[in-house]
Structure formats: structure tokens, C-alpha cells
Protein backbone atom coordinates (compact mmCIF):
# COMPACT_ATOMS: atom_id res chain seq x y z
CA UNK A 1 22.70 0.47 -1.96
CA UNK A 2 23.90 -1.57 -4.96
CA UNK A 3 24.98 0.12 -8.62
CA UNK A 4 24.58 -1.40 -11.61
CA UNK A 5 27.08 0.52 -14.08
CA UNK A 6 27.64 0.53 -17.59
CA UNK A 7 23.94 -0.25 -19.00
CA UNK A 8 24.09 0.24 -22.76
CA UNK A 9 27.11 2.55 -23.28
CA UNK A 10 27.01 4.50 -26.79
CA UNK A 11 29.97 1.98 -27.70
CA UNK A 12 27.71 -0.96 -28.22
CA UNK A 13 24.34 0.07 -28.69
CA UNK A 14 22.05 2.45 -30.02
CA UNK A 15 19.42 4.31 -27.62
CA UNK A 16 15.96 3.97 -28.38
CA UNK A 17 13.91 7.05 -27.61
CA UNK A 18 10.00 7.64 -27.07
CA UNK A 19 11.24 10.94 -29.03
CA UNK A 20 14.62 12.38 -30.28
CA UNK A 21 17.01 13.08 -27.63
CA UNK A 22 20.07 15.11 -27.96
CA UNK A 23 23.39 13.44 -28.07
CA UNK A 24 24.59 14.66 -25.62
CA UNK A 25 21.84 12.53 -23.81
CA UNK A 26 22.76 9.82 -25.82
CA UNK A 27 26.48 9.23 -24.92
CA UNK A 28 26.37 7.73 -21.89
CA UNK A 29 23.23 5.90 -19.53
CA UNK A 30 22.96 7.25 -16.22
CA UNK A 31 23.56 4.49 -13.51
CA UNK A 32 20.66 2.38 -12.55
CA UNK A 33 21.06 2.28 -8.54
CA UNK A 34 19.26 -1.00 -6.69
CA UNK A 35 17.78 -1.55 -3.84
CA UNK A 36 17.31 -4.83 -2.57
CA UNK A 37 16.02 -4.55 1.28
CA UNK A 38 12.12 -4.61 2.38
CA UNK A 39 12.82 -1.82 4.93
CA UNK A 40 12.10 1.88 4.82
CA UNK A 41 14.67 3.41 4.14
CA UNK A 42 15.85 6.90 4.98
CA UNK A 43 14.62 9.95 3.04
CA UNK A 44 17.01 11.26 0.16
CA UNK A 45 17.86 15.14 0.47
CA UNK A 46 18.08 16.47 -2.49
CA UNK A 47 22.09 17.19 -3.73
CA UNK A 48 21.76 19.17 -6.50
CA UNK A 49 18.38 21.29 -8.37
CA UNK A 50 15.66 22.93 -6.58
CA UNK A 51 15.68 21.94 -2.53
CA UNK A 52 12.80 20.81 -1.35
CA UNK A 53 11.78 18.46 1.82
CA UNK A 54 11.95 14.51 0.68
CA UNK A 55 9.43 12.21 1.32
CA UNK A 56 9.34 8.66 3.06
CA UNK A 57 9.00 5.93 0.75
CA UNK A 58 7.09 2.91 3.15
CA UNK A 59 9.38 -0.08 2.46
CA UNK A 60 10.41 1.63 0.04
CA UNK A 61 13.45 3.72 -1.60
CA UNK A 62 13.84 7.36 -3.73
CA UNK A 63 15.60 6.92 -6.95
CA UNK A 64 18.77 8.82 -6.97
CA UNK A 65 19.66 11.26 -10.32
CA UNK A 66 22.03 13.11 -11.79
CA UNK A 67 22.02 16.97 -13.23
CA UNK A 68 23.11 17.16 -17.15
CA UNK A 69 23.15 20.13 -18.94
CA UNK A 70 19.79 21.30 -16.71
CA UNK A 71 18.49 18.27 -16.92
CA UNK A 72 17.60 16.02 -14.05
CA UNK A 73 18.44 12.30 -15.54
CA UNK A 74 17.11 9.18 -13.85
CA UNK A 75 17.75 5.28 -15.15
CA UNK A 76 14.82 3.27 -14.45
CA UNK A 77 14.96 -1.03 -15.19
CA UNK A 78 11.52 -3.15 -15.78
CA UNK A 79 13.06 -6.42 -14.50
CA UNK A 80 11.80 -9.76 -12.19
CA UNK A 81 12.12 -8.71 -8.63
CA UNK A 82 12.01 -11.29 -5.40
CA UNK A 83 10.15 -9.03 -2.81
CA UNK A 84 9.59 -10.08 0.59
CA UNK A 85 5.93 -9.56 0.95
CA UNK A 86 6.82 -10.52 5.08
CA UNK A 87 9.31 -12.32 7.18
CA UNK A 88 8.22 -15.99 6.28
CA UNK A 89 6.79 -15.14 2.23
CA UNK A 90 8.82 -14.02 -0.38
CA UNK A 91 7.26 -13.40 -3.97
CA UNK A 92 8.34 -13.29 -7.82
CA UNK A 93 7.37 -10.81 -9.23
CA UNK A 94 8.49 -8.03 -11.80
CA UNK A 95 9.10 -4.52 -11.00
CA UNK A 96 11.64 -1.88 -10.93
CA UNK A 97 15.66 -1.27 -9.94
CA UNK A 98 15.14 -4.77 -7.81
CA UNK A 99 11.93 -3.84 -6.28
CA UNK A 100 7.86 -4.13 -6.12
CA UNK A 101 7.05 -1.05 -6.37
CA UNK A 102 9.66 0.41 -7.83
CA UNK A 103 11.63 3.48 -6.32
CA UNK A 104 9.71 7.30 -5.78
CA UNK A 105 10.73 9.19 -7.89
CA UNK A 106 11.34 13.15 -6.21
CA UNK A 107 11.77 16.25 -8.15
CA UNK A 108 10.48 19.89 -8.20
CA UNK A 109 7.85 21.65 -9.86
CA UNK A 110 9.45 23.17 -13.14
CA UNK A 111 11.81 20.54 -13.30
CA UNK A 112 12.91 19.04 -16.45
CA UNK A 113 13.01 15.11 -16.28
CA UNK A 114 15.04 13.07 -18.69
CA UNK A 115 14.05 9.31 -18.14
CA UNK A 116 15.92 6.18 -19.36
CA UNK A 117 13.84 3.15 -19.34
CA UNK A 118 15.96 0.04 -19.63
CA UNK A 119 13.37 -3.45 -20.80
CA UNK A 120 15.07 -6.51 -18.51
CA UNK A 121 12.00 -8.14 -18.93
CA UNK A 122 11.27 -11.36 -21.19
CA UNK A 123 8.30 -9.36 -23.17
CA UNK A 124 7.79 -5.99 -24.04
CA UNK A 125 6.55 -3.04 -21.96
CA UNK A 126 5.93 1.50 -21.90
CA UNK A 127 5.87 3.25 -18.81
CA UNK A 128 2.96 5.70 -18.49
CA UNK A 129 3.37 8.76 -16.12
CA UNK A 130 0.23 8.84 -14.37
CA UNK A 131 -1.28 12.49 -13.83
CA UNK A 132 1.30 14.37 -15.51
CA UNK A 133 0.68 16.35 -17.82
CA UNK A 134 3.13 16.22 -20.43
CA UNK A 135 3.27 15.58 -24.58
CA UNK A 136 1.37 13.37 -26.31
CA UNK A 137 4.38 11.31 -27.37
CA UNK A 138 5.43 10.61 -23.84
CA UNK A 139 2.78 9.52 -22.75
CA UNK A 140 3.98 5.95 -22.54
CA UNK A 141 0.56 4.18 -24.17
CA UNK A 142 1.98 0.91 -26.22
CA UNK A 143 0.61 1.21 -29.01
CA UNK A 144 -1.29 4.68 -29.65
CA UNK A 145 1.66 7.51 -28.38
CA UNK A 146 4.66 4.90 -29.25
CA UNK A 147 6.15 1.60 -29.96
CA UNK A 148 6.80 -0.75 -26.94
CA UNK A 149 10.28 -1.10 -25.39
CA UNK A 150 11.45 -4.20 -26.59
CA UNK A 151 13.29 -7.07 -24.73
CA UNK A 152 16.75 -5.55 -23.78
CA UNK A 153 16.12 -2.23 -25.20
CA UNK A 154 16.26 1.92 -23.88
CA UNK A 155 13.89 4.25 -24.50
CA UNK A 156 14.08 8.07 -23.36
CA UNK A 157 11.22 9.83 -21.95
CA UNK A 158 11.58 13.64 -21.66
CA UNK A 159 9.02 16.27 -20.28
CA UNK A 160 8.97 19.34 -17.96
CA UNK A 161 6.89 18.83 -14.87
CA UNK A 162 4.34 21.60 -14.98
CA UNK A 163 2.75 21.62 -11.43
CA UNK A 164 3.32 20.18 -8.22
CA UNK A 165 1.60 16.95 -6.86
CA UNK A 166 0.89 13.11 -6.46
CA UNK A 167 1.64 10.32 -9.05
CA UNK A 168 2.22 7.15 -10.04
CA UNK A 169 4.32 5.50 -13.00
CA UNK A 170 3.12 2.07 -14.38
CA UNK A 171 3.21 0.42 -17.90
CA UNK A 172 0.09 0.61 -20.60
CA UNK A 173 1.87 -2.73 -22.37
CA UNK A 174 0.31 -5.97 -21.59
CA UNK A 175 -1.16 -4.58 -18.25
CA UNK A 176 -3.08 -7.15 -17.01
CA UNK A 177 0.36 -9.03 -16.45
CA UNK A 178 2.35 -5.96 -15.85
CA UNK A 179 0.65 -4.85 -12.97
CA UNK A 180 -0.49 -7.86 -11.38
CA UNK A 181 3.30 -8.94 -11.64
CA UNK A 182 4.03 -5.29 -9.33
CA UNK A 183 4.90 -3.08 -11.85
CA UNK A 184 4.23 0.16 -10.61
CA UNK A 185 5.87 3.40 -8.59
CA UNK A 186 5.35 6.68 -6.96
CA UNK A 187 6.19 10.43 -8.49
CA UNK A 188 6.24 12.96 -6.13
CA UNK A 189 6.47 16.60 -7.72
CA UNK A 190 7.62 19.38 -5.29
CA UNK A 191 5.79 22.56 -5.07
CA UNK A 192 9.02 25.19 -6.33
CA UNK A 193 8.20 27.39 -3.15
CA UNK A 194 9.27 25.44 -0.48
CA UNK A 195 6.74 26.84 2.13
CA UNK A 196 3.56 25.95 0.22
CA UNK A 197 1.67 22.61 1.46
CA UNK A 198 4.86 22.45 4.02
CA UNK A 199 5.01 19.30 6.09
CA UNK A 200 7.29 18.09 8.55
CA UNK A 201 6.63 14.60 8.05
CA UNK A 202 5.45 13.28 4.39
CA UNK A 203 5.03 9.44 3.70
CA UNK A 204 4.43 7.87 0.34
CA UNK A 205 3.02 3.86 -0.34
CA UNK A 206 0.68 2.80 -3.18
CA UNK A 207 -1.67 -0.12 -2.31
CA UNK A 208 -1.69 -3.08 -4.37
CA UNK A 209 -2.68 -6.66 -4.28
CA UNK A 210 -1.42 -9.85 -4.86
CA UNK A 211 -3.68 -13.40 -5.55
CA UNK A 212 -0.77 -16.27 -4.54
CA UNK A 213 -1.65 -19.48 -3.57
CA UNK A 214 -0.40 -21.01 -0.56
CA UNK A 215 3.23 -22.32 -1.41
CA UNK A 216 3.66 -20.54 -4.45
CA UNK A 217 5.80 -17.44 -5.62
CA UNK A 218 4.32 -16.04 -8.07
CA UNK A 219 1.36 -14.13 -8.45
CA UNK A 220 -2.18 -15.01 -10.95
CA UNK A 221 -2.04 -12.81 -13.56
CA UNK A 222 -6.03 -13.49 -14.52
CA UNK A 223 -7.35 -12.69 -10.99
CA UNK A 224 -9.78 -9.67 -11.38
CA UNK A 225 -11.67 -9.84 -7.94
CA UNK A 226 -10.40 -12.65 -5.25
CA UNK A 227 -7.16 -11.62 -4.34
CA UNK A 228 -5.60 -13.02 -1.29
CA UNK A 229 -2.83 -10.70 -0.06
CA UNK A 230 -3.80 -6.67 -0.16
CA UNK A 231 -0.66 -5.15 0.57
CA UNK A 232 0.91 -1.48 0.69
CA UNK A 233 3.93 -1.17 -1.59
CA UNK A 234 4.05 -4.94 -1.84
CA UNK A 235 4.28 -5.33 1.74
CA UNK A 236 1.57 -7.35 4.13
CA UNK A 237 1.34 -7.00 7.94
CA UNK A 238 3.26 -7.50 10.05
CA UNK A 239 5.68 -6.52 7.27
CA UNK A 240 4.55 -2.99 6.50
CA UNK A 241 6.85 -0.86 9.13
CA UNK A 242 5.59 1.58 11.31
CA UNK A 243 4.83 5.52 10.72
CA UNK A 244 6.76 7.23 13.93
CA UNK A 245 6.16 10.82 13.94
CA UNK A 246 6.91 13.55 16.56
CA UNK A 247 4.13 15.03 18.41
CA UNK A 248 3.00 18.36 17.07
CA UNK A 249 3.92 17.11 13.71
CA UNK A 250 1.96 18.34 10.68
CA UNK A 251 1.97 14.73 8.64
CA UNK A 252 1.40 14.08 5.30
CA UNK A 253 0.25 10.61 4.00
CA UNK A 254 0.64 10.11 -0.17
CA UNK A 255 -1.60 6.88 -1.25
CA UNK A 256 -2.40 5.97 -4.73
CA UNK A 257 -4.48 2.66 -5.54
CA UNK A 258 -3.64 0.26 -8.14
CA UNK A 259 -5.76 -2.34 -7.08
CA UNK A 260 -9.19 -3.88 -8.74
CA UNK A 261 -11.30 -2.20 -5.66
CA UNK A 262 -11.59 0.77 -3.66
CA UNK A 263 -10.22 1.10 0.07
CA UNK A 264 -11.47 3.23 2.79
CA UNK A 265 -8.07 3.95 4.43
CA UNK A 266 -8.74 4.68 8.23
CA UNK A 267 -6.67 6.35 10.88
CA UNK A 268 -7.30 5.62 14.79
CA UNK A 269 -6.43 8.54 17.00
CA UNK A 270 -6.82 11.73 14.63
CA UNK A 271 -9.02 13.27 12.26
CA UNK A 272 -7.23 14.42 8.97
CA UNK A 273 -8.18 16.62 5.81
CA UNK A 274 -8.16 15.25 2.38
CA UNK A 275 -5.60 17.95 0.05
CA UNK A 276 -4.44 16.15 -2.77
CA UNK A 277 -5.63 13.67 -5.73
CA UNK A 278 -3.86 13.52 -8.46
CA UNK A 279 -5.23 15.75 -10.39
CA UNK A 280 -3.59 18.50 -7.91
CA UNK A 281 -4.01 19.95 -4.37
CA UNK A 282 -7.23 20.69 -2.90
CA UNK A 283 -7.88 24.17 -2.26
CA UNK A 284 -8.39 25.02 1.30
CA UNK A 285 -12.09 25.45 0.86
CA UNK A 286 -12.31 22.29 -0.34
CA UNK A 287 -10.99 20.35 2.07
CA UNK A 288 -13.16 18.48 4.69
CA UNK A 289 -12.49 16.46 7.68
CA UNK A 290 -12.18 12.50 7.68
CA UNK A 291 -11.06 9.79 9.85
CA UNK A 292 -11.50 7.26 6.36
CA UNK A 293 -10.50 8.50 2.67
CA UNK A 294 -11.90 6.28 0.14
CA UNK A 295 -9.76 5.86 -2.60
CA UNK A 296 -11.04 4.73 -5.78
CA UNK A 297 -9.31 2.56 -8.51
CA UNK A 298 -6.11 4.59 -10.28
CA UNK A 299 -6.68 7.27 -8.15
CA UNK A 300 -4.16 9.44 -5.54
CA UNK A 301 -5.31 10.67 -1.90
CA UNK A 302 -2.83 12.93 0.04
CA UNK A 303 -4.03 13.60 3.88
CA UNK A 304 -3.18 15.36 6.16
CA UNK A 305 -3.12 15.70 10.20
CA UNK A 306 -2.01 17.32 13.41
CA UNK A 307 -0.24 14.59 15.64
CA UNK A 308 -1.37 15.54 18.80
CA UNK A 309 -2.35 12.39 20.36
CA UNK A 310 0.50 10.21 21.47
CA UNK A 311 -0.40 6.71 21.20
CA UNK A 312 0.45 3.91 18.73
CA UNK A 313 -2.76 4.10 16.52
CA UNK A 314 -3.99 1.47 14.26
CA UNK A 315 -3.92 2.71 10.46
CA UNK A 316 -5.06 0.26 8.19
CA UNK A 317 -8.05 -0.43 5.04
CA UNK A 318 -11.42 -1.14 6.73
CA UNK A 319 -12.59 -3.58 4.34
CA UNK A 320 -11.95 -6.64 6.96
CA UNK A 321 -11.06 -9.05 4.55
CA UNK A 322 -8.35 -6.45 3.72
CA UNK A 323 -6.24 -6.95 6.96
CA UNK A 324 -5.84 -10.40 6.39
CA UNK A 325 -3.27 -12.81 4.79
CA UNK A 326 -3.83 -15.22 2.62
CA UNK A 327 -7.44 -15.22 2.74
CA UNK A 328 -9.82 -17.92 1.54
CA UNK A 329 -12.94 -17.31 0.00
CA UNK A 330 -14.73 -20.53 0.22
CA UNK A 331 -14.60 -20.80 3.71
CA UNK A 332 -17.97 -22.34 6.16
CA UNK A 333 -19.37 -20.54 9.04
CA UNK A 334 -18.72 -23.06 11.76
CA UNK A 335 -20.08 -20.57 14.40
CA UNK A 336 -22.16 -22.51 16.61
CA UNK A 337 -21.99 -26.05 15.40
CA UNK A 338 -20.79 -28.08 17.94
CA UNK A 339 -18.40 -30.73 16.02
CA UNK A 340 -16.57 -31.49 18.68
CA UNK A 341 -18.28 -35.59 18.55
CA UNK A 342 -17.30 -36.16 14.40
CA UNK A 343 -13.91 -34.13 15.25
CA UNK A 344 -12.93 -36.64 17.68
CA UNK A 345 -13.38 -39.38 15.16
CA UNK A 346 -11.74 -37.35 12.45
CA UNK A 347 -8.64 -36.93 15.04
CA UNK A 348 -8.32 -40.67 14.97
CA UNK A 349 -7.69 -40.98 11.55
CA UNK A 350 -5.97 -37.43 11.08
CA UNK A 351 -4.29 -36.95 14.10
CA UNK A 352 -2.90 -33.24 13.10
CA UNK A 353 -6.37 -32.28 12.67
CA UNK A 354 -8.36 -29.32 14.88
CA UNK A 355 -11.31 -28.13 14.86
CA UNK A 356 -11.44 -24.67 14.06
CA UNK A 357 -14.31 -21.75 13.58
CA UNK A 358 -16.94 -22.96 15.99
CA UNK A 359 -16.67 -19.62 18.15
CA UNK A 360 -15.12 -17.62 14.92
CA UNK A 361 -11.59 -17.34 14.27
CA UNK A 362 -9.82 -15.07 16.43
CA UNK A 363 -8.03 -18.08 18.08
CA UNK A 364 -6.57 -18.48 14.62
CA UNK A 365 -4.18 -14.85 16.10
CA UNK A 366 -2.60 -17.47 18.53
CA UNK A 367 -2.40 -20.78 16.58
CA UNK A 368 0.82 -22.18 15.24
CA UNK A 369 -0.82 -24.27 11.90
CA UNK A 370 2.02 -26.03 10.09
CA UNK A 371 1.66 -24.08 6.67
CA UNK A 372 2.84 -25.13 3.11
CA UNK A 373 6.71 -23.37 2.54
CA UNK A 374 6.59 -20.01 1.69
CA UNK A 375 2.64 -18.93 3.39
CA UNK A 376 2.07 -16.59 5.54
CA UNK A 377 -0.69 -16.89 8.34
CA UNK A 378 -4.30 -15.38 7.94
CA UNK A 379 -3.66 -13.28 11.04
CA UNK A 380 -0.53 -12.70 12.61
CA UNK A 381 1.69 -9.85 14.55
CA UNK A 382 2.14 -9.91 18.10
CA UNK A 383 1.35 -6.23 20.24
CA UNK A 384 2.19 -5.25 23.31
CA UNK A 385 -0.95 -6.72 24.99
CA UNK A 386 -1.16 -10.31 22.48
CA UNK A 387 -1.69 -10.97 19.10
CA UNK A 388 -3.48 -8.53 17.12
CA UNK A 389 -5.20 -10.38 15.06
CA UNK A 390 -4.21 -8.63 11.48
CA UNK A 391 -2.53 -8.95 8.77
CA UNK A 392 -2.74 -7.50 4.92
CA UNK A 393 -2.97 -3.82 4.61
CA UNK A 394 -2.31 -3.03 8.46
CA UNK A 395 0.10 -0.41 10.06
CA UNK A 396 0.34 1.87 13.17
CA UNK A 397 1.11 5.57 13.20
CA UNK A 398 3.74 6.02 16.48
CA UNK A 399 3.09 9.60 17.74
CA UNK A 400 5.73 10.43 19.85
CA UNK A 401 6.71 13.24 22.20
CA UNK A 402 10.68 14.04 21.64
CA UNK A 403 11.53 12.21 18.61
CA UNK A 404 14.18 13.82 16.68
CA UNK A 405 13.12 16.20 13.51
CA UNK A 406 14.48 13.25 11.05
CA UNK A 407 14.49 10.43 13.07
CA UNK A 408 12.02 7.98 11.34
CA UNK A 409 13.25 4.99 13.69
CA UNK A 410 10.46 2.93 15.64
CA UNK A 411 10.04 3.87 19.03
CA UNK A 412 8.67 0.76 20.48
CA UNK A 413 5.34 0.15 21.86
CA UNK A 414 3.76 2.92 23.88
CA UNK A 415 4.14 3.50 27.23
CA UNK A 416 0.28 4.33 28.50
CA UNK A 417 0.62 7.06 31.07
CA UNK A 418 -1.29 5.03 34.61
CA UNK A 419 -4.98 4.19 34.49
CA UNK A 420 -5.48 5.29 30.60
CA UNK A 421 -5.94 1.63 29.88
CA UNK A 422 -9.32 -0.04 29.71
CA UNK A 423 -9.55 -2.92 32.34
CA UNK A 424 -11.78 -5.62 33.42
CA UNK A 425 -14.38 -4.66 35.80
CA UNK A 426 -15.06 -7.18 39.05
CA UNK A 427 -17.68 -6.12 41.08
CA UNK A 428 -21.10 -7.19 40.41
CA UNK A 429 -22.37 -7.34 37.09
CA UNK A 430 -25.35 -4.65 36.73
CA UNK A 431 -28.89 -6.07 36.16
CA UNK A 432 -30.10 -5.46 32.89
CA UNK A 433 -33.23 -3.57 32.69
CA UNK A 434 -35.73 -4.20 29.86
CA UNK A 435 -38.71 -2.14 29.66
CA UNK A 436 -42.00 -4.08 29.27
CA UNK A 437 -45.43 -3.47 27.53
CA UNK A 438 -47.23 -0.65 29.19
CA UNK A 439 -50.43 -1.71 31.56
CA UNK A 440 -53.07 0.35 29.83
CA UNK A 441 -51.87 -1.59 26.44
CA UNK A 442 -54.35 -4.66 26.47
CA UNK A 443 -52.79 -6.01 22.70
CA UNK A 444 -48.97 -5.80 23.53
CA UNK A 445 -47.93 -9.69 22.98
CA UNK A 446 -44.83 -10.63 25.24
CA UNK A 447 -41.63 -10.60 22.85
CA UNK A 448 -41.04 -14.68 22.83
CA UNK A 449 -45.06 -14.51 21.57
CA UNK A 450 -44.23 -11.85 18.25
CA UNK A 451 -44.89 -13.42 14.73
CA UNK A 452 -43.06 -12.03 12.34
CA UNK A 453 -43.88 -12.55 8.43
CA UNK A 454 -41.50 -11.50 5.79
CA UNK A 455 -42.10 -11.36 2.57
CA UNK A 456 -39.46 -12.38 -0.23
CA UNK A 457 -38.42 -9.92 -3.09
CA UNK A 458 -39.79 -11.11 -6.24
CA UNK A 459 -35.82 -10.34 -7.82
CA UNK A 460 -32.42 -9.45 -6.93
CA UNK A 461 -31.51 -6.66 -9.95
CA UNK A 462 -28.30 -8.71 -9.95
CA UNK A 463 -27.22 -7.10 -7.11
């Protein structure tokens, strides 16, 4: 993990606050630590303050502190990241301490937060702390609770976290751009007794989505509905790592959406419990079971489950267009046109060409396309059986007998115990047996013979 040191020492330049700091505070920046890898990377125990049990940032990082004077300090900079969205794509975008999204930031109930916020940006921005509940003037709204950070500027955000839960951190300046760009993060706030809502495994990713065009870098700002790459934490299948978790492990899964649409987040394998949003934990009596949480725009979902079925289990949105990569919108159904005569023709003329969605597009999982630089496939990712056919916001959760309590490595495919695997069948296909119209019913017309009528609606409601 990379430092950058001495950001804006007292020396050279004045500290702007979102309210009066001490100065103490004042006399020296905290250090801004970067991370520049796409991988998941290891859970930070907490050195000083309240303990507590970390979380795992997916692709992503926790944003180290320091203790001052009872506060806990952090150094956050809004600056253009690169952030490979997969082996093979690699976006420009803007974010946080050299990433999109930018690093969790971990603390404990009680806790009081001082918050540098360097502007590395070329325009303007605020951060806004999304869920807490804190005062007015740190509210981080450009505008209505304070002036916006200007280019190369610091501003100070203090506030005491009054109750435990699931955030986010994004900027109310210019947000159409912001956000589109990847400006975002995750807050995670303890609960200060260690033992209540304990986990042994607790992930963290916020979903977010990307409209690039193939052989570009950077994303369209103005998009509002057709994106092309849904991703978790700025990350696209196969690029999104792998959940491995221990058998018998209670496991916790943090998601907040900053999208334009709502995703039905599905788990294979397990049934969960929805207790969290972030507006705070759901009481017990409150919570129901689920294989899918839908989670609307700007909201937070915490589940939870039991991992008692070993397996590598698919985890992914189950809006189909949202496991893909780089999807088109203006694309024909093909299925069941035979163009096979005007393709040979075409082949003559284009001799790269091939004829594609006829029997739909699952051979597009094995195909090899030459693609503009920098584009990733619609479906890609190879499993232990072919290729799976996926991409966008795609994962599997690797329950695993023996893994060690912090190991977090993955474990490999999984090793089906023999005859737990579905197979072809080759004996005889059985004769299919189709009830016809009783004798005694002298109307009954022969199914080929039905007429059917419809009748068109008059109007659509503009649905």
C-alpha cells in the first residue's frame, strides 16, 4: 500500500473546514494512504479505539486512521482513478485514494470521526455521509449546508457516529458527473458491544454502473437508463473475486445501490434474512426469509445466512441483462431465421464475418470475436465444467469445510462428492403422454383445430 505524505502542511496553506476545527486539527493533514490493486484485499484489524471485527471490502480496501486527542482522523482525496473494471478493460474514472469506489471506511458506534477531504479534482465537489445522522452543517449538500470544496482545497468534516450500521459516502456537487464518474464509498459503523449482530464473516460492495462504449475509457456522464456494464464496486465478472467462507459460518453481506435501477440480488444454495438498511438493523421480528433482496435506488441491504451447504454457489443480480458485459440494446432476434444462404454471400465480401443469434447467443460464452482495444466480451468466465456464460454483476459464494477463521483466499472449484452431479440420461427417451378430449365430449375440437381471437387494448397507459 502506497502513502502519499505531506498533503497541505499548516506551512503553506490554510485548511478549509465544513465548520471550525481546532488547531490542533489544523497543524498537520493526516496521510492519505492509496491503494492501487483491483483485488480484495485483507481485512484491517483495528490498532487503536474501540475493537471490533473488520469487514471485507470486495475489490476493495479499508481506509487506515489515526487517533488524535480522541479523535479518530481519516484523509480522504476526490481524484481521477484508472480502475480495472476486468482483466482486458480498464476505465477513467474519478474516485477516491486511487480507487472506484473509494476505501470503507470502519469505525465504532460512539466514535468521533474527524474527516479531511482533499479536492484533486478539476471542478468542485462535498461529500455527503449517507444515513448518518449528524449536524446540519456536515451534511456535505453543495450548496444548502456549505460551500463546495474547491479545486485543490481541504475541508474538515467532524461528527460523532450515533448508532451502529450501513452507509455510503458520495458527493451532492455536480452529481450527475460525480457519480457516474465512480465517486462513491462504503461506511461501516460498529455496534460498541462487540457481541451484538456478531458475524464471523462480513463482506461489504456497493453496486454501480458504468455506460462505456466499446474502446473507450471513460464513462457517459448523461446516461440515465442504458448502461452497459453493471458492476459491484466497479468491478464486472469475471473480475469481481469470489466470497470463500467456512462452513458453519454465520455471513454477513453489506450492499448499498447507487445505480439508476433496482436489483434483486440472489443467492444459490441458502436462504438468508434481511437485518439491515440503512436506516439501522432490523429487529428480529422483522426479519423474514429470502433467497433475493431487492434493493432500491440509494438504499443499503445487509443479509445474512448460515453456510451450511458446501458448494460454489452462483450469487449474482437477476435482472439478466445485469450479468452481462457490454451489452447492446439495439440488438435483432435472429432466433429462427435461417441466414445461413445471404451469410454465405456476405462472407465473400466480409470474410471475418459470422453469423450469430440464429439459435440465441449462448455460443457467444465460447467465441473468440476480435473486439475494439480495451472491451470486454458480453459473456465470459470459464467454470469448472465450460464457460459460464456471465458477466456484469456475477460472483460465487465458496462454502468450504476447513478453511481457516481469516483465511479469505479462493479455494478453487469444488470438488462434488461422487454422483451429486446431474448427468445425461441414455436409455430410452420416455413417451410423452398427452391427455385427449374426453369421449362423452361431442364439441371438444382437436388442438391444431382451436381458433383463438384476441382482442387489442384500446391504450397502453404509457406503460
Amino acid at each position: 500500500m502506497n502513502t502519499r505524505r505531506s498533503f497541505l502542511r499548516a506551512s503553506g496553506s490554510a485548511l478549509l473546514g465544513a465548520a471550525l476545527v481546532s488547531k490542533a486539527a489544523q497543524g498537520a493533514v493526516p496521510e492519505a494512504p492509496t491503494q492501487l490493486q483491483p483485488d480484495t484485499q485483507p481485512p484491517l484489524a483495528p490498532s487503536s479505539g474501540r475493537p471490533y471485527h473488520p469487514v471485507v471490502t470486495l475489490n476493495g480496501w479499508t481506509l487506515p486512521w489515526r487517533m488524535n486527542a480522541g479523535w479518530k482522523e481519516f484523509h480522504l482525496v476526490a481524484e481521477p482513478v484508472r480502475r480495472q473494471l476486468a482483466p482486458g478493460m480498464t476505465a477513467h474514472l474519478w474516485g477516491y485514494n486511487g480507487q472506484s469506489p473509494g476505501p470503507t471506511l470502519e469505525c465504532v458506534e460512539g466514535d468521533k470521526l474527524r474527516i479531511f477531504v482533499t479536492n484533486k479534482l478539476p471542478e468542485h465537489t462535498t461529500i455527503h455521509w449517507h444515513g448518518v445522522l449528524l449536524p446540519n452543517g456536515m451534511d456535505g449538500v453543495g450548496g444548502l449546508t456549505q460551500r463546495q470544496i474547491p479545486v485543490g482545497k481541504t475541508y474538515v468534516y467532524e461528527f460523532e457516529m450515533k448508532h451502529s450500521g450501513t452507509f455510503m459516502y458520495h458527493p451532492h456537487a455536480d452529481e450527475m458527473v460525480q457519480m457516474a464518474m465512480g465517486m462513491m464509498g462504503f461506511i461501516v459503523v460498529h455496534p460498541k458491544n462487540p457481541a451484538f449482530m456478531r458475524v464471523d464473516r462480513d463482506f461489504v460492495f456497493l453496486i454501480n454502473a458504468y455506460d462505456i462504449e466499446p474502446g473507450a475509457y471513460t464513462p457517459k456522464t448523461a446516461t440515465m437508463t442504458e448502461f452497459n456494464l453493471w458492476s459491484w464496486n466497479s468491478r464486472v465478472f469475471p473480475g469481481i473475486d469470489h466470497l470463500a467462507v467456512r462452513k458453519g459460518d454465520r455471513v454477513r453481506i453489506r450492499m448499498g445501490n447507487l445505480t439508476m435501477t433496482n436489483h434483486p440480488i440472489h443467492i444459490h444454495g441458502h436462504n438468508f434474512k434481511v437485518t439491515g438498511t440503512d436506516g439501522g438493523w432490523v429487529p428480529p421480528g422483522a426479519q423474514w426469509p429470502e433467497t433475493s433482496a431487492d434493493i432500491p435506488v440509494g438504499a443499503m441491504r445487509a443479509v445474512e445466512f448460515i453456510a451450511d451447504n458446501p458448494g460454489d454457489w452462483a450469487f449474482h443480480c437477476h435482472k439478466s441483462h445485469h450479468t452481462m458485459n457490454a451489452m447492446g440494446h439495439n440488438v435483432p432476434n435472429l432466433i429462427g431465421v435461417d441466414h445461413r444462404g445471404i451469410a454465405e454471400k456476405i462472407i465473400k465480401l466480409v470474410p471475418d464475418y459470422m453469423v450469430m443469434g440464429e439459435r440465441g447467443m449462448a455460443d457467444m460464452g465460447e467465441m473468440e470475436m476480435p473486439l475494439p482495444e480495451n472491451t470486454l466480451p458480453m459473456m465470459t468466465g470459464a467454470g469448472p465444467f465450460g464457460p459460464m456464460e456471465m458477466g456484469g454483476m456475477f460472483t460465487v459464494v465458496k462454502v468450504r469445510e476447513g478453511l481457516a477463521r481469516g483465511n479469505y483466499k479462493d479455494p478453487g472449484w469444488y470438488k462434488h462428492p461422487q454422483g451429486s452431479v446431474a448427468y445425461e440420461w441414455t436409455g430410452a427417451a420416455p413417451a410423452a403422454q398427452r391427455e385427449g378430449p374426453k369421449s362423452e365430449d361431442k364439441t371438444a375440437k382437436s388442438p391444431v383445430g382451436l381458433e383463438f381471437r384476441a382482442r387489442k387494448p384500446a391504450g397502453h397507459g404509457r406503460h
